[in-house]
N, C-alpha and C. Protein backbone atom coordinates (compact mmCIF):
# COMPACT_ATOMS: atom_id res chain seq x y z
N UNK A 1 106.06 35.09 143.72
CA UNK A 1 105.83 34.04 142.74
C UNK A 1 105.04 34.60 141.56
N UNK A 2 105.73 34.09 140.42
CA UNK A 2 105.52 34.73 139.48
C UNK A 2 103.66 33.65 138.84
N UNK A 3 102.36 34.27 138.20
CA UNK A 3 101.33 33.98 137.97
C UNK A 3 101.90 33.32 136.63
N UNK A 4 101.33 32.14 136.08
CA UNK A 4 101.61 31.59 134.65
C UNK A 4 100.36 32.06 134.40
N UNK A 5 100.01 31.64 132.89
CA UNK A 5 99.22 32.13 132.08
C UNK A 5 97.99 31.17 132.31
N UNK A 6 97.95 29.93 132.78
CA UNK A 6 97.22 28.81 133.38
C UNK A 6 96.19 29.19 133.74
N UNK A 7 97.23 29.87 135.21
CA UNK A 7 95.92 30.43 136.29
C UNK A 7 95.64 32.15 136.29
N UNK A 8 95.46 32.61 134.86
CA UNK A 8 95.02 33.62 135.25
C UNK A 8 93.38 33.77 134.87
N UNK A 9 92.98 34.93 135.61
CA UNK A 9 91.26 34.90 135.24
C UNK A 9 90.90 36.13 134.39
N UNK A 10 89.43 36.21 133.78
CA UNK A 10 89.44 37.65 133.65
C UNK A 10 89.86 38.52 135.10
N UNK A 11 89.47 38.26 135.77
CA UNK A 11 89.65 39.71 136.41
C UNK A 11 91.04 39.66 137.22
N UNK A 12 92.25 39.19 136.95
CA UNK A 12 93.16 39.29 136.83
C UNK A 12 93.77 40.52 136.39
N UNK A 13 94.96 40.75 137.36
CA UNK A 13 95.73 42.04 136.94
C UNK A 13 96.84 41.78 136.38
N UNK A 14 96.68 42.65 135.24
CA UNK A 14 98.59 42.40 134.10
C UNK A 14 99.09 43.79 134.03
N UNK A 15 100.62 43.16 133.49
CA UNK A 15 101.32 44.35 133.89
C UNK A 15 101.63 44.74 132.30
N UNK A 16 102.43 45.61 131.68
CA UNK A 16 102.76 46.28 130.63
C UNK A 16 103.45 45.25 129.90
N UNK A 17 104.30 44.87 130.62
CA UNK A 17 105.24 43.56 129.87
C UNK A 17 104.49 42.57 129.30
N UNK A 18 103.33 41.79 130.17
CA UNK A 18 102.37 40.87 129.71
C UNK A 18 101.75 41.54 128.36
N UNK A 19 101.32 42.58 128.25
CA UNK A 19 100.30 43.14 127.18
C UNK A 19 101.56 43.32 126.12
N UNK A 20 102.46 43.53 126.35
CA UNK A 20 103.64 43.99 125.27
C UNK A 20 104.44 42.55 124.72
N UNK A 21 104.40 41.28 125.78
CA UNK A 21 105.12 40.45 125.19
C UNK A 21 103.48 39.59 124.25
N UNK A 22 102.64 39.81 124.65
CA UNK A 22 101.60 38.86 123.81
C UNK A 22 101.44 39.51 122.70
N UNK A 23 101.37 40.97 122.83
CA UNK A 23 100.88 41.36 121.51
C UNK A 23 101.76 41.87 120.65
N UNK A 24 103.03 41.86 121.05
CA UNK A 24 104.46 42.49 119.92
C UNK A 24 104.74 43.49 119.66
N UNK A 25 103.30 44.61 120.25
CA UNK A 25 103.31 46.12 120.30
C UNK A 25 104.30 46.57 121.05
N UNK A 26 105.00 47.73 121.49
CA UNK A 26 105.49 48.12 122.68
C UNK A 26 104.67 49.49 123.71
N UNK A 27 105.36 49.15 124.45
CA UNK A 27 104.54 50.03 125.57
C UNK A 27 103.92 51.59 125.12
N UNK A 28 105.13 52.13 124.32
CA UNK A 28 105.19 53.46 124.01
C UNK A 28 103.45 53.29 122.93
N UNK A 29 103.35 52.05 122.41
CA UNK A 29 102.33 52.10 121.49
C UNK A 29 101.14 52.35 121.85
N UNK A 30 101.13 51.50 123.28
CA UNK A 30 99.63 51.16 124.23
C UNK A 30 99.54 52.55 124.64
N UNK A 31 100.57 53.28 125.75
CA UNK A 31 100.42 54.45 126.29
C UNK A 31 99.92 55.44 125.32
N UNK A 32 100.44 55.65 123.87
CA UNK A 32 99.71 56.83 122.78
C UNK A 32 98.43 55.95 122.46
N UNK A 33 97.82 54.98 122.52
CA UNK A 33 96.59 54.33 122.07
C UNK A 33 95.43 54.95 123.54
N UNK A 34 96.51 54.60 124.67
CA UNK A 34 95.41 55.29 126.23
C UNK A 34 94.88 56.97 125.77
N UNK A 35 96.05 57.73 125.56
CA UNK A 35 96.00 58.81 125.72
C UNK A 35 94.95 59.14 124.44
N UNK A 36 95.13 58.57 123.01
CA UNK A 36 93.65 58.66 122.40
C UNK A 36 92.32 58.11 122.61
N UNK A 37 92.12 57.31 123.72
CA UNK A 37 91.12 56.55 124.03
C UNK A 37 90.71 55.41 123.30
N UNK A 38 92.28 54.76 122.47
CA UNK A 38 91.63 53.73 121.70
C UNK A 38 91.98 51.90 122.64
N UNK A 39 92.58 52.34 124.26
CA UNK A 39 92.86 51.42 125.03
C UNK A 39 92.54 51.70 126.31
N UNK A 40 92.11 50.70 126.97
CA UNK A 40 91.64 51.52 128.28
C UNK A 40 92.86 51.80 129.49
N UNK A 41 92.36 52.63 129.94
CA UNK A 41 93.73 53.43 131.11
C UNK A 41 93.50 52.32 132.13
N UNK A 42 94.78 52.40 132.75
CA UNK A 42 95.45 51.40 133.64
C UNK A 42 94.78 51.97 135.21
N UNK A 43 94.69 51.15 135.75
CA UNK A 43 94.40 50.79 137.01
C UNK A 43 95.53 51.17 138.09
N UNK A 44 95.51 52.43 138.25
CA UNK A 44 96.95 52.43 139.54
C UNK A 44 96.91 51.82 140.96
N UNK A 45 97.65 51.15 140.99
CA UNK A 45 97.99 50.64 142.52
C UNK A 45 99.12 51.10 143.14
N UNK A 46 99.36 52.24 143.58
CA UNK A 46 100.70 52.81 143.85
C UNK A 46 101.39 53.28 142.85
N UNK A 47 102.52 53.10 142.73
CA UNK A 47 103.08 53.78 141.59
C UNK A 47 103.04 52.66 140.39
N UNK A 48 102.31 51.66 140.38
CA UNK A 48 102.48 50.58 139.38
C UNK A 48 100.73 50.84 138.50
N UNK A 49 101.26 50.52 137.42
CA UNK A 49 99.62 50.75 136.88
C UNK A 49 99.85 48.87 136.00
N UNK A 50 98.55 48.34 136.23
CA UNK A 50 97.86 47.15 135.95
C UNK A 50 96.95 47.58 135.20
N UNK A 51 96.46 46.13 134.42
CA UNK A 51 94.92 46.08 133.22
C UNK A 51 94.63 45.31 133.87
N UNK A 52 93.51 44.63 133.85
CA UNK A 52 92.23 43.59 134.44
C UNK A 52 92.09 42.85 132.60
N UNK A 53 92.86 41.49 132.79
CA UNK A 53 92.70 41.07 131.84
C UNK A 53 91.66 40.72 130.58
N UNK A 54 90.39 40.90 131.35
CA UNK A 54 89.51 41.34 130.31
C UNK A 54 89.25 42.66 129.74
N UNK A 55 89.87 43.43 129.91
CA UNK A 55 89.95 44.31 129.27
C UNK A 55 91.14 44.39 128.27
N UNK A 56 91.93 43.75 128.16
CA UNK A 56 92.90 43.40 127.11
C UNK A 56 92.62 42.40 126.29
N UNK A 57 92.09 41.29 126.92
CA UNK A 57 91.45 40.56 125.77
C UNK A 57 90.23 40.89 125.17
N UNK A 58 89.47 41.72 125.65
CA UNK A 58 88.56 42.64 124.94
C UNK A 58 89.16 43.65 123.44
N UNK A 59 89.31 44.41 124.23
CA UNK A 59 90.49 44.98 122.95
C UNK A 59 91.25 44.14 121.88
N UNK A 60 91.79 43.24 122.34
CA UNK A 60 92.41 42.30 120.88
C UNK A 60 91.40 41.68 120.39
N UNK A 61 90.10 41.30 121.06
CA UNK A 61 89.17 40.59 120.27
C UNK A 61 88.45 41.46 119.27
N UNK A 62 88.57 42.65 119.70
CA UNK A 62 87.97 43.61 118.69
C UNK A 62 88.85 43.58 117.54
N UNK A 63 90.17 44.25 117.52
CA UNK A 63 90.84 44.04 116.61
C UNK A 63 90.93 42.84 115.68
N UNK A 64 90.54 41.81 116.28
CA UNK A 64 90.58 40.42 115.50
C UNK A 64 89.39 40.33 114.91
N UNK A 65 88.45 41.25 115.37
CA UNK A 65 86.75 41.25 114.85
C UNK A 65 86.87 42.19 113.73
N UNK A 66 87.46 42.97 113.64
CA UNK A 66 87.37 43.94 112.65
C UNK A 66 87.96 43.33 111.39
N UNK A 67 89.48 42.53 112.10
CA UNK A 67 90.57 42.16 110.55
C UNK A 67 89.14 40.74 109.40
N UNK A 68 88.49 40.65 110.44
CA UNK A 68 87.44 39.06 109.99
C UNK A 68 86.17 39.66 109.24
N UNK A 69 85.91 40.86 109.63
CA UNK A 69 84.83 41.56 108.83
C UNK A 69 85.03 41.99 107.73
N UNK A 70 86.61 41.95 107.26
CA UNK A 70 87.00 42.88 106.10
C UNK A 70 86.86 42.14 105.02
């Protein structure tokens, strides 16, 4: 069963698709943003790697903090 957006918490785990369909980026974008350290690295659980949703909404809040300072 698939989690709606309802019941998720911060510390909730998302997958690539979630971070790629909210933010319009694509994956290839996030993965070169990990590898410069400007996103945080995924959480492996087997061969699947997850974010802990506060850490993604961390990150966009920054970005949204920066576009508001300008």
């Amino acid at each position: 069963m698939q989690k709606t957006r309802s019941n998720l918490t911060d510390d909730s785990f998302i997958d690539m698709l979630y971070i790629i369909n909210d933010s319009g980026f694509t994956s290839r974008y996030f993965y070169k943003l990990i590898k410069n350290g400007g996103f945080p690295a995924p959480i492996k659980i087997g061969r699947s790697s997850r974010w802990l949703l506060r850490d993604y909404s961390e990150w966009k809040a920054r970005h949204i903090e920066k576009r508001d300072t300008r």
